[in-house]
N, C-alpha and C. Protein backbone atom coordinates (compact mmCIF):
# COMPACT_ATOMS: atom_id res chain seq x y z
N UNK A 1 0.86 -1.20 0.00
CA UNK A 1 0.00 0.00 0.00
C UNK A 1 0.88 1.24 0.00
N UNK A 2 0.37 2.29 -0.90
CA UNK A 2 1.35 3.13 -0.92
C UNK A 2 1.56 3.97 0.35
N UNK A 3 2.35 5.35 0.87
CA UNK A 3 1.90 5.97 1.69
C UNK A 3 1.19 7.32 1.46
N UNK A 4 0.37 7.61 2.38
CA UNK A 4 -0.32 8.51 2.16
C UNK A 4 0.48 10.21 1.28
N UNK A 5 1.52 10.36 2.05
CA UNK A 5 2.30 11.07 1.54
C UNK A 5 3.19 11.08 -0.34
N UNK A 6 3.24 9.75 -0.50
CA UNK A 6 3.83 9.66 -2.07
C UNK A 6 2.48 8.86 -2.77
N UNK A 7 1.81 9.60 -3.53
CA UNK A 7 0.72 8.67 -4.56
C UNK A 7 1.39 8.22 -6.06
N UNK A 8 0.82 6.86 -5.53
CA UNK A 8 1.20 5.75 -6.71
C UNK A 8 1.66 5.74 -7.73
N UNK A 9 2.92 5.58 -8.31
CA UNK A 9 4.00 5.92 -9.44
C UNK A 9 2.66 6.31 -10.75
N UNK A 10 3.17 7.57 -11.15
CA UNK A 10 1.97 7.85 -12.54
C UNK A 10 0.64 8.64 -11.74
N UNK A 11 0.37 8.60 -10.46
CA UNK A 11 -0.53 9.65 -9.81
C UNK A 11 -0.21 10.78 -9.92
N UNK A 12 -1.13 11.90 -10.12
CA UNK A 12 -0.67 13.14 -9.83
C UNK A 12 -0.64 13.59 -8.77
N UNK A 13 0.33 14.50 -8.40
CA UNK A 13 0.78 14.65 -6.86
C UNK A 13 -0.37 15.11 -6.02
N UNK A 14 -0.42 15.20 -4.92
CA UNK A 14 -1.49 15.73 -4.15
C UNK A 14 -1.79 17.55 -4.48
N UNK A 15 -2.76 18.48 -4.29
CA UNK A 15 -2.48 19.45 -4.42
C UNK A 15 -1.61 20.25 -2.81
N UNK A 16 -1.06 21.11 -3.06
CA UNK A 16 -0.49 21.32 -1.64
C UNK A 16 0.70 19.93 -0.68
N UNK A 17 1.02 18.91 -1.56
CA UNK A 17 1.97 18.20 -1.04
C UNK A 17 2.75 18.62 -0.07
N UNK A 18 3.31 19.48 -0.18
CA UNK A 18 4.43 20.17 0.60
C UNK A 18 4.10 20.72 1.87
N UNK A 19 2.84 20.80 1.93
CA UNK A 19 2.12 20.97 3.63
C UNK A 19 1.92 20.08 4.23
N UNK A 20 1.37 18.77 3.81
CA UNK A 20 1.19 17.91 4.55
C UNK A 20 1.98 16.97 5.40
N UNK A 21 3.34 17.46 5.87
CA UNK A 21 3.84 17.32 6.78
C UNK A 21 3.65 17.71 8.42
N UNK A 22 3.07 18.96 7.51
CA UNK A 22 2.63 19.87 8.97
C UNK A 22 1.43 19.22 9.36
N UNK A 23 0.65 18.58 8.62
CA UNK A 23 -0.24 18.51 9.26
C UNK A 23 -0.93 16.86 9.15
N UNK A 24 0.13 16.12 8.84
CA UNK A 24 -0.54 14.51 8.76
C UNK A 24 -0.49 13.91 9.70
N UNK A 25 -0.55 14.92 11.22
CA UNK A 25 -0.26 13.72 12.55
C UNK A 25 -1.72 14.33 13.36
N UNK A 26 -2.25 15.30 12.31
CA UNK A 26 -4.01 15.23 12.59
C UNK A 26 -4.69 14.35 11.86
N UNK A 27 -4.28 13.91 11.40
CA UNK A 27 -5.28 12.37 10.47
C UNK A 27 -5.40 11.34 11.38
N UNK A 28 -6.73 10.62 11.85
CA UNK A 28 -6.53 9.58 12.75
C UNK A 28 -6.08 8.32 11.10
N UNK A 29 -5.81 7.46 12.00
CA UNK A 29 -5.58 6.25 10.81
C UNK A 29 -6.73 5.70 9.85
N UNK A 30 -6.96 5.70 9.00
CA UNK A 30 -7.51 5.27 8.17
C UNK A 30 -8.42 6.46 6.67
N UNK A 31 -7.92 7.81 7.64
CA UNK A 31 -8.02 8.89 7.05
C UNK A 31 -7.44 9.25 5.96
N UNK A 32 -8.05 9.79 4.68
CA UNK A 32 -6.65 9.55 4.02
C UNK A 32 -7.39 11.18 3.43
N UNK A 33 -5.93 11.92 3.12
CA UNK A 33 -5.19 13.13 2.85
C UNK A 33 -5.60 13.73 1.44
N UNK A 34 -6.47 14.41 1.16
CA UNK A 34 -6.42 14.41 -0.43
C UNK A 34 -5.77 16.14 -0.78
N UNK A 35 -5.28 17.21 -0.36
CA UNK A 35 -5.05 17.85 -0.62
C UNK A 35 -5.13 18.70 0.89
N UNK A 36 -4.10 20.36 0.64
CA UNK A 36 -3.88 21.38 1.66
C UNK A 36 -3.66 22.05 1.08
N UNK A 37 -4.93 23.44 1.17
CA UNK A 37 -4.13 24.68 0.81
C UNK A 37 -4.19 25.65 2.24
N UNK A 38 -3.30 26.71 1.62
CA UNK A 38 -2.75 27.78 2.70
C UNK A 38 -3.95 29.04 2.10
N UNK A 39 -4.42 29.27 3.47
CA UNK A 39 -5.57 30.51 3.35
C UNK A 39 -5.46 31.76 4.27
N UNK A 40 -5.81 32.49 4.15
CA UNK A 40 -6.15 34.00 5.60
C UNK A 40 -7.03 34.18 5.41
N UNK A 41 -7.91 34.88 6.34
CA UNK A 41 -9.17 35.62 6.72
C UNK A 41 -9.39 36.56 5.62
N UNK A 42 -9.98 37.15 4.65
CA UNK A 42 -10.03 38.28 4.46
C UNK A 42 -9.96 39.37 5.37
N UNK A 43 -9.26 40.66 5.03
CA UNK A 43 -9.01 41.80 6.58
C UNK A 43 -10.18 42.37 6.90
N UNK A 44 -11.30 42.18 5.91
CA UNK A 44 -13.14 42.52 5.73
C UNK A 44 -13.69 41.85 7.34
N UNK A 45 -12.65 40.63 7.35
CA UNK A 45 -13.49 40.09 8.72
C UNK A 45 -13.11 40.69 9.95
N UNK A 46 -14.04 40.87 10.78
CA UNK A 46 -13.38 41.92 12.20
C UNK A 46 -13.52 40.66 13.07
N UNK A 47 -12.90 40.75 14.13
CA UNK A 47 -13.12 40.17 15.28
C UNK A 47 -13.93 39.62 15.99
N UNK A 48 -14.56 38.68 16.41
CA UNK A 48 -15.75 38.34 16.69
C UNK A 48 -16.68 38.72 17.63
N UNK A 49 -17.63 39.27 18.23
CA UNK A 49 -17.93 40.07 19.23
C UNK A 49 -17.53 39.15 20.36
N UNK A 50 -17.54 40.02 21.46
CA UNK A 50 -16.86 39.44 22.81
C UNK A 50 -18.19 38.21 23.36
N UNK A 51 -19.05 38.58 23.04
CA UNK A 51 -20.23 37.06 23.44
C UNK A 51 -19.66 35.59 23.06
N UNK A 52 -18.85 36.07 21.62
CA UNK A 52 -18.40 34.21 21.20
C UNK A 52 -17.19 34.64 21.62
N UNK A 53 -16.09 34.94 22.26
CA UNK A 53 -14.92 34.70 22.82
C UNK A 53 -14.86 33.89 23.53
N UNK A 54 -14.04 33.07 24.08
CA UNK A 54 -14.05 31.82 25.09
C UNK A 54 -13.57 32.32 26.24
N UNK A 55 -14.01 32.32 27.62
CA UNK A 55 -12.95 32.64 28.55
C UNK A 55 -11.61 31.87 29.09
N UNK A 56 -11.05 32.60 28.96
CA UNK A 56 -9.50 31.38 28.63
C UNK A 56 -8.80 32.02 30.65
N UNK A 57 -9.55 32.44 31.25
CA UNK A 57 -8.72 32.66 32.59
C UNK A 57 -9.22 31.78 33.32
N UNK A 58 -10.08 31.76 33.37
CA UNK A 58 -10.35 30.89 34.41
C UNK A 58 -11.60 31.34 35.75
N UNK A 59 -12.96 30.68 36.17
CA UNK A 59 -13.16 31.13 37.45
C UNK A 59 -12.71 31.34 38.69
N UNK A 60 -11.51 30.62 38.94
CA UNK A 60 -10.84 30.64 40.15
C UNK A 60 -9.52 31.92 40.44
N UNK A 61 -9.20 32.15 38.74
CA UNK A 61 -8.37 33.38 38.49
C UNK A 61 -9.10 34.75 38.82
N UNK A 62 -10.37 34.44 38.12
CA UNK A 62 -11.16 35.61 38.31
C UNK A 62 -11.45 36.13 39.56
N UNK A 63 -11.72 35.02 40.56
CA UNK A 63 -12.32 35.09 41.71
C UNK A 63 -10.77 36.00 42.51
N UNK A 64 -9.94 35.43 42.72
CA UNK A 64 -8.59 35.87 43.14
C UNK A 64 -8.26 37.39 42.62
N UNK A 65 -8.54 37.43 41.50
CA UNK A 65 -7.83 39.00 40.95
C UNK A 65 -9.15 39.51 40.47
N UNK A 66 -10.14 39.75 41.42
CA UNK A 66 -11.36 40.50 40.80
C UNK A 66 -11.27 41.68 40.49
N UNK A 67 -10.70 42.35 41.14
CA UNK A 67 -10.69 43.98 40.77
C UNK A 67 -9.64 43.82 39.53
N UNK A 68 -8.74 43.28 39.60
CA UNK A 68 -7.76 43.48 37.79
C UNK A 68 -8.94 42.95 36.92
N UNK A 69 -9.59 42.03 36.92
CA UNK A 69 -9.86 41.59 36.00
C UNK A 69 -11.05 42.33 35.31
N UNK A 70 -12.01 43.05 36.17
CA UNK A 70 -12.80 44.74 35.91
C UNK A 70 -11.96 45.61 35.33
N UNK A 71 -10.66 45.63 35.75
CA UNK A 71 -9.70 46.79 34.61
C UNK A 71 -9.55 46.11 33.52
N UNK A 72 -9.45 45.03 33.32
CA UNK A 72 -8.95 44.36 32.27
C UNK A 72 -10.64 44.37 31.14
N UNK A 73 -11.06 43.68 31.71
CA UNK A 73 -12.61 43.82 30.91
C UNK A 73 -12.87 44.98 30.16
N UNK A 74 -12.65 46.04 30.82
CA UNK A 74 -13.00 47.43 30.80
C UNK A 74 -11.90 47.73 29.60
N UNK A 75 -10.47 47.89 29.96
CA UNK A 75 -9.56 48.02 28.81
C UNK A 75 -10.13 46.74 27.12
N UNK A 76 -10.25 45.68 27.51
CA UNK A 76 -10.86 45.27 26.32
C UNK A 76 -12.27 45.70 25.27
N UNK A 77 -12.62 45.86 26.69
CA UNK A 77 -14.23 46.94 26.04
C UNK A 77 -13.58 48.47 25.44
N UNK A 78 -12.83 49.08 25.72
CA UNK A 78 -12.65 49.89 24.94
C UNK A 78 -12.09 50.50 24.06
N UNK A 79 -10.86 48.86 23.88
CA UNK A 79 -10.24 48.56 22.77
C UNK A 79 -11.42 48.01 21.55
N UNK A 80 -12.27 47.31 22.00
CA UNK A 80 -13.17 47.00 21.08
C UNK A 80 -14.12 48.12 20.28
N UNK A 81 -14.43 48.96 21.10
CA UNK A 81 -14.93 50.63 20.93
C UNK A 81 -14.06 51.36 20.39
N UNK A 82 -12.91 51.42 20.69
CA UNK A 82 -11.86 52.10 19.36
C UNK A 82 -11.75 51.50 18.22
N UNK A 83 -11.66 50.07 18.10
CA UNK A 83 -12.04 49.39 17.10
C UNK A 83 -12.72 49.71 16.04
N UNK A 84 -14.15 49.71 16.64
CA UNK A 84 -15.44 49.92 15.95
C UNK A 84 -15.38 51.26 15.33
N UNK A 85 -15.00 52.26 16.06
CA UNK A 85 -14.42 53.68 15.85
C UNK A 85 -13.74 54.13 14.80
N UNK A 86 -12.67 53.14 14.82
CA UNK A 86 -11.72 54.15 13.32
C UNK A 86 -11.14 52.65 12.68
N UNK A 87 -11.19 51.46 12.85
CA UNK A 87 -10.81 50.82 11.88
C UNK A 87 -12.50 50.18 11.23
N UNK A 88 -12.90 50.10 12.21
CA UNK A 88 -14.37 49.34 11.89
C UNK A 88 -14.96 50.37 10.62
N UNK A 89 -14.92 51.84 10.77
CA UNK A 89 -15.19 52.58 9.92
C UNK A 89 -14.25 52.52 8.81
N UNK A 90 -12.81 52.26 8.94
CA UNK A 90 -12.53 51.96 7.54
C UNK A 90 -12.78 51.22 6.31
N UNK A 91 -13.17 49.81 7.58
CA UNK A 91 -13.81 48.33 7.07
C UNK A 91 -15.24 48.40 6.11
N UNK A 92 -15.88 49.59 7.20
CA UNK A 92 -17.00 49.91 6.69
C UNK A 92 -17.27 50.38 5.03
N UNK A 93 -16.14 51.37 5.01
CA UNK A 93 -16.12 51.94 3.34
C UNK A 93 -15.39 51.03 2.85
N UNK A 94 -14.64 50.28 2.67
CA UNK A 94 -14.10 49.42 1.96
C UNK A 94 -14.74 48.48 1.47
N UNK A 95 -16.09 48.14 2.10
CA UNK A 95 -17.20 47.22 1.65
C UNK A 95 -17.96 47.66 0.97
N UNK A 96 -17.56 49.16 0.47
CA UNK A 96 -18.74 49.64 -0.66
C UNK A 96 -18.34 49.13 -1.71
N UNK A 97 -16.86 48.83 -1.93
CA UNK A 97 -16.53 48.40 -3.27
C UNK A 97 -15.93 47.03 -3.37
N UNK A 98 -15.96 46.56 -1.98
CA UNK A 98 -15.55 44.69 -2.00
C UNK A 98 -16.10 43.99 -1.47
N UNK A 99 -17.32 44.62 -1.07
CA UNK A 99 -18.13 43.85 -0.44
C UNK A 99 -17.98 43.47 0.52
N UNK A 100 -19.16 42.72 1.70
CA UNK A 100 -19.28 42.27 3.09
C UNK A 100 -18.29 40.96 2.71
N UNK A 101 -16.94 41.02 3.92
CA UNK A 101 -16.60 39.62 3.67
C UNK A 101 -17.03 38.24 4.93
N UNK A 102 -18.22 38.79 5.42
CA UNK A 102 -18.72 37.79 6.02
C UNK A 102 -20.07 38.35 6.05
N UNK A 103 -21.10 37.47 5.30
CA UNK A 103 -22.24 37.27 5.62
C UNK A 103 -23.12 36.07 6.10
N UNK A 104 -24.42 36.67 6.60
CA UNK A 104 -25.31 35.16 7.67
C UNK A 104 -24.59 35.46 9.09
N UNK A 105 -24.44 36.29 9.71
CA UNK A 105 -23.70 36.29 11.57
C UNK A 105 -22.34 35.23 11.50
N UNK A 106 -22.65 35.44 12.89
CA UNK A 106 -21.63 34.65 13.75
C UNK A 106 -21.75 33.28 13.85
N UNK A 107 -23.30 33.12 13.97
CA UNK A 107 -23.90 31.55 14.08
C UNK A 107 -23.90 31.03 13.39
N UNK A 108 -23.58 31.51 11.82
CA UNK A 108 -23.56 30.82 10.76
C UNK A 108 -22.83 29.90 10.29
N UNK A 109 -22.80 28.94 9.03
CA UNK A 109 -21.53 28.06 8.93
C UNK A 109 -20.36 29.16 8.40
N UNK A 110 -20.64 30.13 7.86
CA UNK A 110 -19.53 30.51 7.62
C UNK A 110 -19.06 31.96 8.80
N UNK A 111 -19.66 31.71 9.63
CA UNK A 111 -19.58 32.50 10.85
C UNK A 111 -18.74 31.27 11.93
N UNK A 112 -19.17 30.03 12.30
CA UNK A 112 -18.38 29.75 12.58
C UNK A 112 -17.15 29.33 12.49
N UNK A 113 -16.79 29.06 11.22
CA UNK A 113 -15.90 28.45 10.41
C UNK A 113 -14.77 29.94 11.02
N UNK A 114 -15.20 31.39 10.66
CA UNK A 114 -14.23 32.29 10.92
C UNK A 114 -14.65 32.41 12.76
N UNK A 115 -15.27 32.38 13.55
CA UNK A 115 -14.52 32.25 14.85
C UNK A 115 -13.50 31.25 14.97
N UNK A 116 -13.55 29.83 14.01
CA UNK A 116 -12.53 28.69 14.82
C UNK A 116 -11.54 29.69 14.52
N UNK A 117 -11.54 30.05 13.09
CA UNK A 117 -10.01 30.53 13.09
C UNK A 117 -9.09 31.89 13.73
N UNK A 118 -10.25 32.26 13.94
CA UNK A 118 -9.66 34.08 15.08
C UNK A 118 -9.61 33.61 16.23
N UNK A 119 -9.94 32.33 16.64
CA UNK A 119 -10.00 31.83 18.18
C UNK A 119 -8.63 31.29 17.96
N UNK A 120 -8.12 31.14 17.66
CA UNK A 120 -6.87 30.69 17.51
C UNK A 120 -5.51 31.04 18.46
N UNK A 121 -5.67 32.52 18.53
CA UNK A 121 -5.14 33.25 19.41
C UNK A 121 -5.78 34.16 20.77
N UNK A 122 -4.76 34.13 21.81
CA UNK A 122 -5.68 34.89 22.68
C UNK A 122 -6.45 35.74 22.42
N UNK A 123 -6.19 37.09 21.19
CA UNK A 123 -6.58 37.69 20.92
C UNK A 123 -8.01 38.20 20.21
N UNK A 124 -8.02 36.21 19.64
CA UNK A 124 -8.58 36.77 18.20
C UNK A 124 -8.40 37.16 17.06
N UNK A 125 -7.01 37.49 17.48
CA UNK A 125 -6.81 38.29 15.62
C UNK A 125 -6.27 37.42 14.75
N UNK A 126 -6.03 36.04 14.95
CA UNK A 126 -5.56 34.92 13.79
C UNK A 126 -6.36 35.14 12.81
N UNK A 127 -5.25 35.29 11.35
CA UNK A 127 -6.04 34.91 10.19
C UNK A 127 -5.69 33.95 9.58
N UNK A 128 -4.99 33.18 9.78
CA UNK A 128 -3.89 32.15 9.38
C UNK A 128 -4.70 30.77 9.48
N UNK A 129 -4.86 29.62 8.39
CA UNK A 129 -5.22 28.74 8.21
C UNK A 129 -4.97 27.61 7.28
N UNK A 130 -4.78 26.74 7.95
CA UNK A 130 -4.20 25.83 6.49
C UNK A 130 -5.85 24.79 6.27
N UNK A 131 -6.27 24.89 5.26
CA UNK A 131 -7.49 23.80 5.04
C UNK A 131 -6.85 22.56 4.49
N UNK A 132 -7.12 21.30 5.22
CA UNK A 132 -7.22 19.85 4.97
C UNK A 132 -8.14 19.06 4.61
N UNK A 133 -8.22 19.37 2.93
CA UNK A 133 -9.31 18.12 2.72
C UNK A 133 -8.72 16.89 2.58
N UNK A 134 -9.81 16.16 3.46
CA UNK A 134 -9.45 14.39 3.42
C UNK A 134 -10.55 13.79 2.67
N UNK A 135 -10.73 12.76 3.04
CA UNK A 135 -12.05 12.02 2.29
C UNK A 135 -13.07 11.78 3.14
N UNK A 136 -12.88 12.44 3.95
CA UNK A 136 -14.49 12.41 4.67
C UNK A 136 -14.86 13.82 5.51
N UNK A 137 -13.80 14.72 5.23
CA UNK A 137 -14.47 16.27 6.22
C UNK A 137 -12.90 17.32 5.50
N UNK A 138 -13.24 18.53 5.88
CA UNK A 138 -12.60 20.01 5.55
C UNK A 138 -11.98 20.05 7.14
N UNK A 139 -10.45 19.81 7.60
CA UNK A 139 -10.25 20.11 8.69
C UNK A 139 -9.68 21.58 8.88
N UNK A 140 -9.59 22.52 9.82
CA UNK A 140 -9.53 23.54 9.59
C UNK A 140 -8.36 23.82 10.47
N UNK A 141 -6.91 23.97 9.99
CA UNK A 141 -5.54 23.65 11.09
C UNK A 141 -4.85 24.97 11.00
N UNK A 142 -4.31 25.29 12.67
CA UNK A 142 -3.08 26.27 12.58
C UNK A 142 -2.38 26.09 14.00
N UNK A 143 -2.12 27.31 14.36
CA UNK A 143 -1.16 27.18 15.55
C UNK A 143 -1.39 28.72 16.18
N UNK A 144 -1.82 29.72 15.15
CA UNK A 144 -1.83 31.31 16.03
C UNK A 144 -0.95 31.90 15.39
N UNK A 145 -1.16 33.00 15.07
CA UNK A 145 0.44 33.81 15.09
C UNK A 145 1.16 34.49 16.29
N UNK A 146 0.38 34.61 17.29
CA UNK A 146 0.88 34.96 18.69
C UNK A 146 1.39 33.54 19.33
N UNK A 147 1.53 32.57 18.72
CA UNK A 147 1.87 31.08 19.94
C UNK A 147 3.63 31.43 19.51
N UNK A 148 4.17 31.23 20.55
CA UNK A 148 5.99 31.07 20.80
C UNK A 148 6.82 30.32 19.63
N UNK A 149 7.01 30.67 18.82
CA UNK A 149 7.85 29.55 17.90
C UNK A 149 7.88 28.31 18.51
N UNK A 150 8.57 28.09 19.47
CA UNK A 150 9.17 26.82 20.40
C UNK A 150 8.11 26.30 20.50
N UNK A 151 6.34 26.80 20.07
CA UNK A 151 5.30 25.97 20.69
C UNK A 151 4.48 25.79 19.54
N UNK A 152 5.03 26.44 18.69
CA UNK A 152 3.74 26.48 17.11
C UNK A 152 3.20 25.26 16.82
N UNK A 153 2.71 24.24 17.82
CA UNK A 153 2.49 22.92 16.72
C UNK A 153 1.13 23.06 16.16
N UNK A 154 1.08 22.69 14.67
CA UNK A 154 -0.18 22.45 13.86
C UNK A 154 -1.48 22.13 14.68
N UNK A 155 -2.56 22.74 15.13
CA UNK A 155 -3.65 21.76 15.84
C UNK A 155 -5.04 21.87 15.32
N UNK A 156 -5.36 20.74 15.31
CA UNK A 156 -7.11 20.85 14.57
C UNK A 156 -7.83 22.21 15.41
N UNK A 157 -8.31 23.65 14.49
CA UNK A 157 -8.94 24.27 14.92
C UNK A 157 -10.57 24.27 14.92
N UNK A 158 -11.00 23.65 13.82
CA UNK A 158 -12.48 23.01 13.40
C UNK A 158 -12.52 22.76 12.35
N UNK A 159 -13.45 21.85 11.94
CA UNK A 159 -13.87 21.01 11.07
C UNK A 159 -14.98 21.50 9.86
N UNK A 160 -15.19 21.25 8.84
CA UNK A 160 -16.23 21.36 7.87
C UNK A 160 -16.87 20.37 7.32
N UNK A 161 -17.80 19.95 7.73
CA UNK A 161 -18.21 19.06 6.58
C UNK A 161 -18.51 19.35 4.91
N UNK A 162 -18.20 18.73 4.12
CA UNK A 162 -18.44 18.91 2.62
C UNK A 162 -19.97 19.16 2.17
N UNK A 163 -20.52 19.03 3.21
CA UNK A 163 -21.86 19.25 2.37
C UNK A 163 -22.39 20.76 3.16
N UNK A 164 -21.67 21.38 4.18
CA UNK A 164 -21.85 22.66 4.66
C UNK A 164 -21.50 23.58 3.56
N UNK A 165 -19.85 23.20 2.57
CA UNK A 165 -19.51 23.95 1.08
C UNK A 165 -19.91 23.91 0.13
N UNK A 166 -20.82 24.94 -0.03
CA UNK A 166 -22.02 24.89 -1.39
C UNK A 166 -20.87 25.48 -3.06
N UNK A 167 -19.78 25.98 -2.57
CA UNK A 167 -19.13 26.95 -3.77
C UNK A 167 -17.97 27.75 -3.28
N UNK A 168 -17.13 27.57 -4.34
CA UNK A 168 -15.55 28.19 -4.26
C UNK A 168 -15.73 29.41 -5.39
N UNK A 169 -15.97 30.56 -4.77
CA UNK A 169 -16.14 32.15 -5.88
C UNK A 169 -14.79 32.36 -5.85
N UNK A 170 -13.67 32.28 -7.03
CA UNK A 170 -12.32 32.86 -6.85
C UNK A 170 -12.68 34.86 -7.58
N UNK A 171 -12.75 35.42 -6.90
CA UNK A 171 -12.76 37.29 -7.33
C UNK A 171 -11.29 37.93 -7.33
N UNK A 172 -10.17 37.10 -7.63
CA UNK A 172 -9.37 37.56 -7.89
C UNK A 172 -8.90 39.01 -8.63
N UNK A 173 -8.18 39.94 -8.40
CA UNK A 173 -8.01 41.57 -9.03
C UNK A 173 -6.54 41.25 -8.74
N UNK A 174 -6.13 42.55 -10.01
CA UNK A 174 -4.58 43.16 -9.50
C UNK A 174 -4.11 43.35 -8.38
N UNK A 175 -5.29 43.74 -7.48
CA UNK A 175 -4.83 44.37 -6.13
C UNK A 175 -5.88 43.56 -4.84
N UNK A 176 -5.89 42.38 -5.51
CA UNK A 176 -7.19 41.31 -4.60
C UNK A 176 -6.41 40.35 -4.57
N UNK A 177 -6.19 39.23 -3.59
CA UNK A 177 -6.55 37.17 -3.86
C UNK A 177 -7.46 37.35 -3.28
N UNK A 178 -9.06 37.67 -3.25
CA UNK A 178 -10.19 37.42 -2.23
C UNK A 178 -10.53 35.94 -3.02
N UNK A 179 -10.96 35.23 -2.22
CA UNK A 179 -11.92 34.03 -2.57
C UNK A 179 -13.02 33.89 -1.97
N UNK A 180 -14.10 33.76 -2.04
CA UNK A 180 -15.59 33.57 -1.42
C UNK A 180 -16.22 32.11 -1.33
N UNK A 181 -16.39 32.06 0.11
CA UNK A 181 -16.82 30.46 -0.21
C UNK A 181 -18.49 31.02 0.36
N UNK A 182 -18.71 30.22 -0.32
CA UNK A 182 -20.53 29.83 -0.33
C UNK A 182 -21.02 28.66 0.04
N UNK A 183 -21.55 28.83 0.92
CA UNK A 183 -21.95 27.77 2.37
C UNK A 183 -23.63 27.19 2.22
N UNK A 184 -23.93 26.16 2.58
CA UNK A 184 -24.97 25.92 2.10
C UNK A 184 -26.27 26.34 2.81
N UNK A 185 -25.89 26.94 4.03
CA UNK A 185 -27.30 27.80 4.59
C UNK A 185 -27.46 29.27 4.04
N UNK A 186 -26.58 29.57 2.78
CA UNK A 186 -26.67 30.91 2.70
C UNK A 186 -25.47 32.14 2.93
N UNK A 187 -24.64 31.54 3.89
CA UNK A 187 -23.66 32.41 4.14
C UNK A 187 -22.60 32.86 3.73
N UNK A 188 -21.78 33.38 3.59
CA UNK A 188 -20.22 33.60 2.79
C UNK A 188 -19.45 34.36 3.31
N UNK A 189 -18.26 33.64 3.45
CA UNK A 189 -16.87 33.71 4.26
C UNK A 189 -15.71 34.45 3.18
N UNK A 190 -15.07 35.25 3.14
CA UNK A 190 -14.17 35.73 2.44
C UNK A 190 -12.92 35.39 2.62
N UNK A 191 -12.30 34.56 1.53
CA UNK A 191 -10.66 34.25 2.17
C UNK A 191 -9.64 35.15 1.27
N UNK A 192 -8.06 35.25 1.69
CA UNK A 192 -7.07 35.67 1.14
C UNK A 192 -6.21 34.16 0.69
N UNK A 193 -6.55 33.91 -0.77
CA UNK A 193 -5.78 32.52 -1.30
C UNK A 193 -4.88 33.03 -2.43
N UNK A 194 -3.82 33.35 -2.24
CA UNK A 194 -2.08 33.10 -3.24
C UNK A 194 -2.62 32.52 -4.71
N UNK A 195 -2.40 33.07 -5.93
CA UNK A 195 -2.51 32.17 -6.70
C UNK A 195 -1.96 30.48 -6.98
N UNK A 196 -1.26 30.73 -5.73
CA UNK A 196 -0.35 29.34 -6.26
C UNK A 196 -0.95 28.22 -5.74
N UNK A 197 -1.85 28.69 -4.60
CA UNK A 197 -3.11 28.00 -3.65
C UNK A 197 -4.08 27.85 -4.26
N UNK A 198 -4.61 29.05 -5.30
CA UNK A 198 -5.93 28.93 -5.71
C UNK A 198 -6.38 27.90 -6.99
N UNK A 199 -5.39 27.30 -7.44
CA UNK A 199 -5.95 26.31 -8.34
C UNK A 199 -6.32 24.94 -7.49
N UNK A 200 -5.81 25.28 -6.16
CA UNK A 200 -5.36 23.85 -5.35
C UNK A 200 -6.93 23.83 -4.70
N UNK A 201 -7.78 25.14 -4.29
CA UNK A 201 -8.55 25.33 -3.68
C UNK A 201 -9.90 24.75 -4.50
N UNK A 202 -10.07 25.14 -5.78
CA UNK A 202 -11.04 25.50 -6.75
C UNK A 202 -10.87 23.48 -6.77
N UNK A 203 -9.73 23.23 -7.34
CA UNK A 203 -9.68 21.77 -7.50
C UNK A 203 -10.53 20.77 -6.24
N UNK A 204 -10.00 21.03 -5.29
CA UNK A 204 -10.67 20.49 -3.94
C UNK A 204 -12.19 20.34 -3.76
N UNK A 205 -12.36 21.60 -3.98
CA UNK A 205 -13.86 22.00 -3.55
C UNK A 205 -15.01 21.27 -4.13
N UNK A 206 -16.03 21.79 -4.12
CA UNK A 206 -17.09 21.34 -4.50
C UNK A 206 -17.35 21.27 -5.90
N UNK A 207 -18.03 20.38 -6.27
CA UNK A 207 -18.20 20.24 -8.05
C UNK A 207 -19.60 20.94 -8.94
């Protein structure tokens, strides 16, 4: 049997070969690998409101440092309010001429699909994603761009099923890689895909 990594003398190579190092020790066994491309968020997508953030301190932290953690809340609330303020308004006009790059909410499939990946980091602000199609689901892998070098390992951030991806829109411009995926409740997620990714993407996807 061949290995997943080299297909069968006269196969054509996988698309994205050259990633799947990083990421073939998320395959349980019997999984098999059919392609990886390298994606980002479109910069259209903002941050997710603080309701879907996860609390990553802890109740027992909280309880101990209550009064920091009211400054701290407070400083995030009004980092989020400056936000909204002067970049959110940039975001805002920039969608007159490129459109919303996330529509259907937060709850959506393509609402959640972009929290797994901004959850990535404490912050939120990950746009960084490598997509793994296998033969039975869209895994959705990174590491953060805030995690320590010394700690970057690849980790399943969430999953897609194939029948949630209704359509791969490539809107490529001189001064664009946007790609639009079209989700099957309606929604659409905006990615940043490299041409050298985007034949790998379009190939993958849905037929």
């Amino acid at each position: 049997m061949s290995h997943p990594h080299h297909p069968p003398y006269g196969a054509p190579p996988l698309p994205g070969a050259q990633r799947l190092p990083e990421v073939a020790h998320l395959l349980p066994p019997g999984e098999q690998p059919r392609g990886v491309v390298d994606a980002d968020l479109c910069d259209l997508v903002r941050r997710p409101p603080r309701r879907y953030r996860n609390e990553r301190s802890g109740r027992a932290a909280e309880a101990a440092f209550g009064c920091l953690f009211v400054f701290v809340n407070l400083a995030e609330y009004l980092a989020d309010l400056l936000e909204d303020c002067t970049w959110g308004l940039i975001r805002s006009l920039r969608r007159l001429f490129r459109g919303r790059g996330l529509t259907g909410g937060w709850e959506s499939q393509a609402g959640r699909f972009a929290r797994a990946v901004r959850g990535a980091d404490n912050d939120y602000e990950n746009d960084d994603v490598l997509l793994l199609f296998t033969d039975r689901r869209i895994l959705l892998a990174g590491s953060g761009d805030n995690t320590p070098a010394d700690r970057r390992a690849v980790r399943v951030l969430g999953e897609l099923p194939y029948a949630h991806l209704r359509r791969v829109e490539p809107r490529h411009t001189w001064i664009s890689s946007r790609v639009d995926l079209h989700f099957a409740d309606g929604s659409l997620l905006a990615l940043e895909v490299y041409e050298s990714d985007l034949a790998a993407l379009v190939a993958l996807g849905p037929r």
